[in-house]
N, C-alpha and C. Protein backbone atom coordinates (compact mmCIF):
# COMPACT_ATOMS: atom_id res chain seq x y z
N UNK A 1 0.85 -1.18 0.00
CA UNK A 1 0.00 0.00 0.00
C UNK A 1 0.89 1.24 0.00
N UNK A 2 0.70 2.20 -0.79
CA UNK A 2 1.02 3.62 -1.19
C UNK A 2 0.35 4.45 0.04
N UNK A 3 1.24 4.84 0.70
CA UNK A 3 0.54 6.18 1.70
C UNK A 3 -0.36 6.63 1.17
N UNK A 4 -1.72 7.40 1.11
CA UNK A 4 -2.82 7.84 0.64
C UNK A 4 -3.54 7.18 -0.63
N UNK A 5 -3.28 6.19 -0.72
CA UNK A 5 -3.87 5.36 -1.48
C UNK A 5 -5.22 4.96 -1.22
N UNK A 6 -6.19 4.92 -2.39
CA UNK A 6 -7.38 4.57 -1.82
C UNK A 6 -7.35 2.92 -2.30
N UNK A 7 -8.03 2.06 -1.21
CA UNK A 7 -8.42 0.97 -1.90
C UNK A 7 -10.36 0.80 -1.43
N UNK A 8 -10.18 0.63 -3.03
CA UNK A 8 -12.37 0.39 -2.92
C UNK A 8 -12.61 -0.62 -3.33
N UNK A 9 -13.51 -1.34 -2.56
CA UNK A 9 -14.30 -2.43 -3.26
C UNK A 9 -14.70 -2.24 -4.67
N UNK A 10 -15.01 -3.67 -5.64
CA UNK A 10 -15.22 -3.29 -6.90
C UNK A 10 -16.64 -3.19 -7.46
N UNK A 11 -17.74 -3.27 -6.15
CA UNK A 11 -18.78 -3.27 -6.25
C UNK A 11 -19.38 -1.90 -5.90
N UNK A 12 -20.24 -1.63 -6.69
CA UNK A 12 -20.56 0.23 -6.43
C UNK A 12 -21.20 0.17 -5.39
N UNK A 13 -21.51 1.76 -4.45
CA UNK A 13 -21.85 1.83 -3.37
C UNK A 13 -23.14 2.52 -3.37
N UNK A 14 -24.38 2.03 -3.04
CA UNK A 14 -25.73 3.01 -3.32
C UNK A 14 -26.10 3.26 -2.31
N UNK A 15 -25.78 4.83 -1.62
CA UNK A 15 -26.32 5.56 -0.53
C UNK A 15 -27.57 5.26 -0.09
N UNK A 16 -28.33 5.19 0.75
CA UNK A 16 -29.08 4.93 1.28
C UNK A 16 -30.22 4.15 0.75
N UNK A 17 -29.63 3.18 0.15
CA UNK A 17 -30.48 1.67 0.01
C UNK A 17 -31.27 1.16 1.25
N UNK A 18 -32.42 0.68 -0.06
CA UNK A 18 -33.60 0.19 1.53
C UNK A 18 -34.09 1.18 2.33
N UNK A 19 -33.90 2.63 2.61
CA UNK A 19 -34.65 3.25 3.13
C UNK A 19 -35.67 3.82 2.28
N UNK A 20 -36.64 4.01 2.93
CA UNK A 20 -37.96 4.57 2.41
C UNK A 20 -38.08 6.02 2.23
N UNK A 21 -38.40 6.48 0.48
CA UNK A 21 -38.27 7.62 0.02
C UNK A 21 -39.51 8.56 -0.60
N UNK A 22 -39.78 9.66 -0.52
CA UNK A 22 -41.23 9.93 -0.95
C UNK A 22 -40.84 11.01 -2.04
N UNK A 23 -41.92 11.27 -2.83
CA UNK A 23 -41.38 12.39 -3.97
C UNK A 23 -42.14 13.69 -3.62
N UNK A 24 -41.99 14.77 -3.72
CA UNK A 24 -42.33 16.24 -2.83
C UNK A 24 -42.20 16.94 -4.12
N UNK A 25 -43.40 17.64 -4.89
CA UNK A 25 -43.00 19.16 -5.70
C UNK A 25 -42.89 19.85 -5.05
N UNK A 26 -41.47 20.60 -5.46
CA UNK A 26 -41.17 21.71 -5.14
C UNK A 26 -40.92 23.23 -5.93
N UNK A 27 -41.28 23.94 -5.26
CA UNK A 27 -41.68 25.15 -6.39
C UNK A 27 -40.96 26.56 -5.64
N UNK A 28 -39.85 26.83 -6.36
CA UNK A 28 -39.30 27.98 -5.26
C UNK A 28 -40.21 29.32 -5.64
N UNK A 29 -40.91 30.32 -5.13
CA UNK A 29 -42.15 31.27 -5.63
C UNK A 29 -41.27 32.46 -5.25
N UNK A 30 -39.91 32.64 -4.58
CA UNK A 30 -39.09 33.61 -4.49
C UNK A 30 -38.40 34.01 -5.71
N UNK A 31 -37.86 35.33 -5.17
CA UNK A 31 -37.10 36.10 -6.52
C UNK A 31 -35.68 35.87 -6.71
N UNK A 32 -35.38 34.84 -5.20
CA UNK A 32 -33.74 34.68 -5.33
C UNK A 32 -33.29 33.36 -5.40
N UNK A 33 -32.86 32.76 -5.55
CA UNK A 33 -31.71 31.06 -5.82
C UNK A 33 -32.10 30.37 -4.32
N UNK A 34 -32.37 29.19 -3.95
CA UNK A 34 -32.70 28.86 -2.43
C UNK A 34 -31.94 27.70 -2.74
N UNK A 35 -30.36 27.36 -1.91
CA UNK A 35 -29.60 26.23 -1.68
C UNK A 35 -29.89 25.30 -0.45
N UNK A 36 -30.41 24.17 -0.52
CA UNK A 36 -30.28 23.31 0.47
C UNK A 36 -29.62 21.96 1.03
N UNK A 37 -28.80 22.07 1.86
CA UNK A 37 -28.06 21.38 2.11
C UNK A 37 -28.55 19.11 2.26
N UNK A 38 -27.80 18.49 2.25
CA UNK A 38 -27.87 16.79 2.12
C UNK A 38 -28.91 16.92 3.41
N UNK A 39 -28.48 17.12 4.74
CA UNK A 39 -28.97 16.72 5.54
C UNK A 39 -29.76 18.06 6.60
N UNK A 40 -30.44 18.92 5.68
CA UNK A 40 -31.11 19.48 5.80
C UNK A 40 -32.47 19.12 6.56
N UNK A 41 -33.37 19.46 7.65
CA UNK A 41 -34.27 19.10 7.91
C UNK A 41 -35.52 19.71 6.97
N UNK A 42 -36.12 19.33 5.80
CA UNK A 42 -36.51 19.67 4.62
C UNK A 42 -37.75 20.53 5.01
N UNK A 43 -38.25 20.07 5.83
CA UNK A 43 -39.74 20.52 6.57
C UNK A 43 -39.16 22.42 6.78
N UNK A 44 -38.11 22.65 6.95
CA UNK A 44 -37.31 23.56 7.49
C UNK A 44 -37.12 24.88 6.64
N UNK A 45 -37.40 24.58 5.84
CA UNK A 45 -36.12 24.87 4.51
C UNK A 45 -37.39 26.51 4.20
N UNK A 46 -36.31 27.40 3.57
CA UNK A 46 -36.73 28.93 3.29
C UNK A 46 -38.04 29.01 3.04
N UNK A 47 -38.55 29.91 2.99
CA UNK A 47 -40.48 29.88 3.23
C UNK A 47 -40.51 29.90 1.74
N UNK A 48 -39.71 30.85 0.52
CA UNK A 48 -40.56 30.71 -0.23
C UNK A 48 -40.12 29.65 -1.20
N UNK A 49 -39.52 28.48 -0.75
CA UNK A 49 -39.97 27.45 -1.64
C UNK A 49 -41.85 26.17 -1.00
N UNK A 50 -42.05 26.49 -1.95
CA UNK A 50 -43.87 26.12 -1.73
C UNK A 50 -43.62 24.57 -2.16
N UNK A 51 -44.31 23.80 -1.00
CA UNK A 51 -44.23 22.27 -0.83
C UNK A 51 -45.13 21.91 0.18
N UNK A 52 -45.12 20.23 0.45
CA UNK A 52 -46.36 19.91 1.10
C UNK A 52 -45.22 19.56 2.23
N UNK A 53 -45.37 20.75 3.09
CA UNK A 53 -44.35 20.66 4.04
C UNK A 53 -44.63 19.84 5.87
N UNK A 54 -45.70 19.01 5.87
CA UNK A 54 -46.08 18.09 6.65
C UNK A 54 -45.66 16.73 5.97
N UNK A 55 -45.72 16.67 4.81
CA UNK A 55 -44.88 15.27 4.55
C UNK A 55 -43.63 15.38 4.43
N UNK A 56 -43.05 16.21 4.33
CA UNK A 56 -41.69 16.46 4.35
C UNK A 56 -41.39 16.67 6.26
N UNK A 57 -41.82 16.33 6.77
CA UNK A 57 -41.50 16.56 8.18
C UNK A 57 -40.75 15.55 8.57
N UNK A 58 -39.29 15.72 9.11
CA UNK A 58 -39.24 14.44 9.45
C UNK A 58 -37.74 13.97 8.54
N UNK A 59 -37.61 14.39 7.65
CA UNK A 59 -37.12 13.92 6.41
C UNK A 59 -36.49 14.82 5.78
N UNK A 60 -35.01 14.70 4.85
CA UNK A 60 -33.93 15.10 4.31
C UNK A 60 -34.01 14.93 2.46
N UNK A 61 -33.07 15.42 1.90
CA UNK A 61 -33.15 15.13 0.96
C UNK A 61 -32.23 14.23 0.40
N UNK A 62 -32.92 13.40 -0.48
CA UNK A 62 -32.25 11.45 -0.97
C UNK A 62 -30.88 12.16 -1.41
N UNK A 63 -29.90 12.98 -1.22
CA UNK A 63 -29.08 12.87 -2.00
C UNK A 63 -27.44 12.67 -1.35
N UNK A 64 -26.21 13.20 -2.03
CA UNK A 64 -24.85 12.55 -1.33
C UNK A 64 -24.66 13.29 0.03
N UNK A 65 -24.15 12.82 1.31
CA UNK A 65 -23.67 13.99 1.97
C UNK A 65 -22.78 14.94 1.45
N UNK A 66 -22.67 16.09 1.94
CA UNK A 66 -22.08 17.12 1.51
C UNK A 66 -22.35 17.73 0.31
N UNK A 67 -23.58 17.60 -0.58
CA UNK A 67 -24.02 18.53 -1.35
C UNK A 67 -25.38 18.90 -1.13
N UNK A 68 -25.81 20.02 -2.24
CA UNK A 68 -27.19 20.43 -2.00
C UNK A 68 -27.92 20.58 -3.31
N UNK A 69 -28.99 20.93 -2.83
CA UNK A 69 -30.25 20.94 -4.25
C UNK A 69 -30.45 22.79 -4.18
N UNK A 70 -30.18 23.19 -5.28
CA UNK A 70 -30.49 24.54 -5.78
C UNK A 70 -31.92 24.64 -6.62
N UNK A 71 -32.24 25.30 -6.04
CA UNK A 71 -33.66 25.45 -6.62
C UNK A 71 -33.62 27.40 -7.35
N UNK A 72 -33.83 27.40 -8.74
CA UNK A 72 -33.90 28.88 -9.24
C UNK A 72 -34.96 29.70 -8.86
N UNK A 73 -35.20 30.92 -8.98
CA UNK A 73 -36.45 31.67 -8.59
C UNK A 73 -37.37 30.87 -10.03
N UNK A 74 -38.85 30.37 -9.73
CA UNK A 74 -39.34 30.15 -10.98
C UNK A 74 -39.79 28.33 -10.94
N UNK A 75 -38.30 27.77 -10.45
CA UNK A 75 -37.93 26.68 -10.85
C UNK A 75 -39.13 25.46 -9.99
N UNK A 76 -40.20 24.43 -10.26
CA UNK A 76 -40.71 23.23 -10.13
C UNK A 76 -39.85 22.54 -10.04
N UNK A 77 -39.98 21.65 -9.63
CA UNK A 77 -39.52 20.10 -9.77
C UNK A 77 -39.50 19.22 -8.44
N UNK A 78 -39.58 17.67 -8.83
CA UNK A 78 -40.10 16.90 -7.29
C UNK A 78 -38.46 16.55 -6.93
N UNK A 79 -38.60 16.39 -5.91
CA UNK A 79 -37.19 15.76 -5.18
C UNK A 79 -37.46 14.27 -4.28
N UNK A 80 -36.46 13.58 -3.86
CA UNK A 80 -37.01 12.62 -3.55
C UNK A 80 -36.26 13.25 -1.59
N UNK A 81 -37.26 12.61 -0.79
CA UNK A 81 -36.91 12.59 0.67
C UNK A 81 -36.54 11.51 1.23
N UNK A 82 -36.06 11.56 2.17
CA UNK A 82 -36.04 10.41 2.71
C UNK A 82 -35.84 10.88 4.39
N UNK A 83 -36.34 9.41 5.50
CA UNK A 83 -36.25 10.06 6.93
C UNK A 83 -34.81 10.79 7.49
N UNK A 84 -35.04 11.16 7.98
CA UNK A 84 -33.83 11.22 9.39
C UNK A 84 -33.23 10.39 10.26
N UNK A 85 -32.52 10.50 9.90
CA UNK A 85 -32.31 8.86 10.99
C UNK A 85 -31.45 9.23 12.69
N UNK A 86 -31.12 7.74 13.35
CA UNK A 86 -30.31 8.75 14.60
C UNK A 86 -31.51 8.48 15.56
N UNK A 87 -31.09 9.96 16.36
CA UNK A 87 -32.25 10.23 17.81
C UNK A 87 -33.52 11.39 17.18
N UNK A 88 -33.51 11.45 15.92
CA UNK A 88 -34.48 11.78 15.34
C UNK A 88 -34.86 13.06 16.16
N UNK A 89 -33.71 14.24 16.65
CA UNK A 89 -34.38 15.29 17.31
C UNK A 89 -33.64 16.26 15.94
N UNK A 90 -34.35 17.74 16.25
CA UNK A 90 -33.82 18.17 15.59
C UNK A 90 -33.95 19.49 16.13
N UNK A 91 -33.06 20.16 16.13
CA UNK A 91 -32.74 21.74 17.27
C UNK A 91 -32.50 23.12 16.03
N UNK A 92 -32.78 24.13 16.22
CA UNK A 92 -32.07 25.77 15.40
C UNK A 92 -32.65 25.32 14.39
N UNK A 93 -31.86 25.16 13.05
CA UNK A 93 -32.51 25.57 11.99
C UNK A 93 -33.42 26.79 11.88
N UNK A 94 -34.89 26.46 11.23
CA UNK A 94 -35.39 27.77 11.40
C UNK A 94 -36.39 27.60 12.68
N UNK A 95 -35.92 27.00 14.01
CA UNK A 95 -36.53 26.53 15.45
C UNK A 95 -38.01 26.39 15.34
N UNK A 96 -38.48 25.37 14.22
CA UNK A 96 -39.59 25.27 14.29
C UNK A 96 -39.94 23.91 14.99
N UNK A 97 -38.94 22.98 15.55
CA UNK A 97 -38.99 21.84 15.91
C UNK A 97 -38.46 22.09 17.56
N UNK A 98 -37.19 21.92 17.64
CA UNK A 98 -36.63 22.43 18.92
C UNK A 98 -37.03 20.99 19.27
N UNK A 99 -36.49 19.59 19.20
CA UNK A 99 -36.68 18.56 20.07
C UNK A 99 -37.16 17.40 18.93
N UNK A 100 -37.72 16.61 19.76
CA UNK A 100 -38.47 15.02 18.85
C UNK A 100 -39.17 15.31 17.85
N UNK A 101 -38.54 14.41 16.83
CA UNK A 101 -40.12 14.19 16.06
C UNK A 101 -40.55 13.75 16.07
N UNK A 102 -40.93 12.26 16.72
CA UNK A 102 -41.75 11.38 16.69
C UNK A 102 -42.31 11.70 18.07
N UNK A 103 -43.64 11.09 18.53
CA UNK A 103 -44.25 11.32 19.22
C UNK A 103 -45.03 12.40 19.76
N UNK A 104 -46.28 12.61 18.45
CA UNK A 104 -47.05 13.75 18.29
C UNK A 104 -46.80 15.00 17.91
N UNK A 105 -47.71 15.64 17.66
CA UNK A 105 -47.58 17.01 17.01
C UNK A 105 -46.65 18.05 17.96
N UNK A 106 -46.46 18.38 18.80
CA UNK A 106 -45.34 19.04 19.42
C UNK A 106 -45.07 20.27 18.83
N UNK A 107 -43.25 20.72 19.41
CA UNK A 107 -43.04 21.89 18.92
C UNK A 107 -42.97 21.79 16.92
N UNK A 108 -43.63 22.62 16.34
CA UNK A 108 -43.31 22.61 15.10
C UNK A 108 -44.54 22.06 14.24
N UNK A 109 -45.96 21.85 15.36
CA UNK A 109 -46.69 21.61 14.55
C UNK A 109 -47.59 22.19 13.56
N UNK A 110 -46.76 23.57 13.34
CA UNK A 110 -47.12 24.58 12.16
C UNK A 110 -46.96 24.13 10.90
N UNK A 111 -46.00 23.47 11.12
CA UNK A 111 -45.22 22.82 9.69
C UNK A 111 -46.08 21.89 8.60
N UNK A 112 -46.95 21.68 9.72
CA UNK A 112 -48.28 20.57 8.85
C UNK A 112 -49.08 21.68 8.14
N UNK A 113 -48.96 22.78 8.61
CA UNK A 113 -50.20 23.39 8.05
C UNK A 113 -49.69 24.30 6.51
N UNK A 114 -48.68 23.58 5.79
CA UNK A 114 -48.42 23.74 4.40
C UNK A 114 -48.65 25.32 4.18
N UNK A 115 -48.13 26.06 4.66
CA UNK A 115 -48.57 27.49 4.47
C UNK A 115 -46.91 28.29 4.02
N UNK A 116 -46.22 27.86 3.81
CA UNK A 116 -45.02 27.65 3.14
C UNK A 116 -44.16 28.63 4.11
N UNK A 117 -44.21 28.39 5.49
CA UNK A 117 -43.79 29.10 6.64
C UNK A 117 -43.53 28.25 7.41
């Protein structure tokens, strides 16, 4: 082995296989670019992208760690989600949660009410 050498298996690696994923339109209705990060709490995310933001509760977006989904002023399109995993709390962001998600409506149960806030 070469100091910094990578060695990889020769079989490809598919991120979060087997977890359960849902598809969400999303529609940014702002005038400026809205970036969101892999492990974003999606339910979370800038007011004026317009989504059904009670199914997105809970849940991130399907994609690699360390990148994000750019959405243009204008721009549709569905994304795929997927849960959170872990102790499933979630704190700051835009403090609409502040604690658990599972186990009832709690702090953040605005978020169901799809009002893109």
């Amino acid at each position: 082995m070469i100091p910094g050498e990578y060695v990889l298996r020769p079989e490809p690696i598919t991120a979060n296989a087997g977890r359960e994923a849902i598809e969400v339109a999303v529609t940014n209705t702002g005038d400026r670019p809205v970036q969101v990060g892999s492990h974003f709490h999606f339910a979370e995310v800038n007011a004026a992208l317009h989504f059904d933001r009670a199914a997105a509760r809970g849940r991130r977006l399907d994609i690699p760690a360390g990148t994000a989904a750019r959405f243009e002023p204008g721009d549709s399109r569905s994304v795929r989600l997927i849960g959170l995993a872990g102790a499933r709390e979630v704190y700051g962001l835009s403090n609409a949660v502040n604690g658990k998600l599972d186990g009832g409506p709690g702090p953040g149960a605005s978020l169901a009410e799809g009002d893109g806030k």
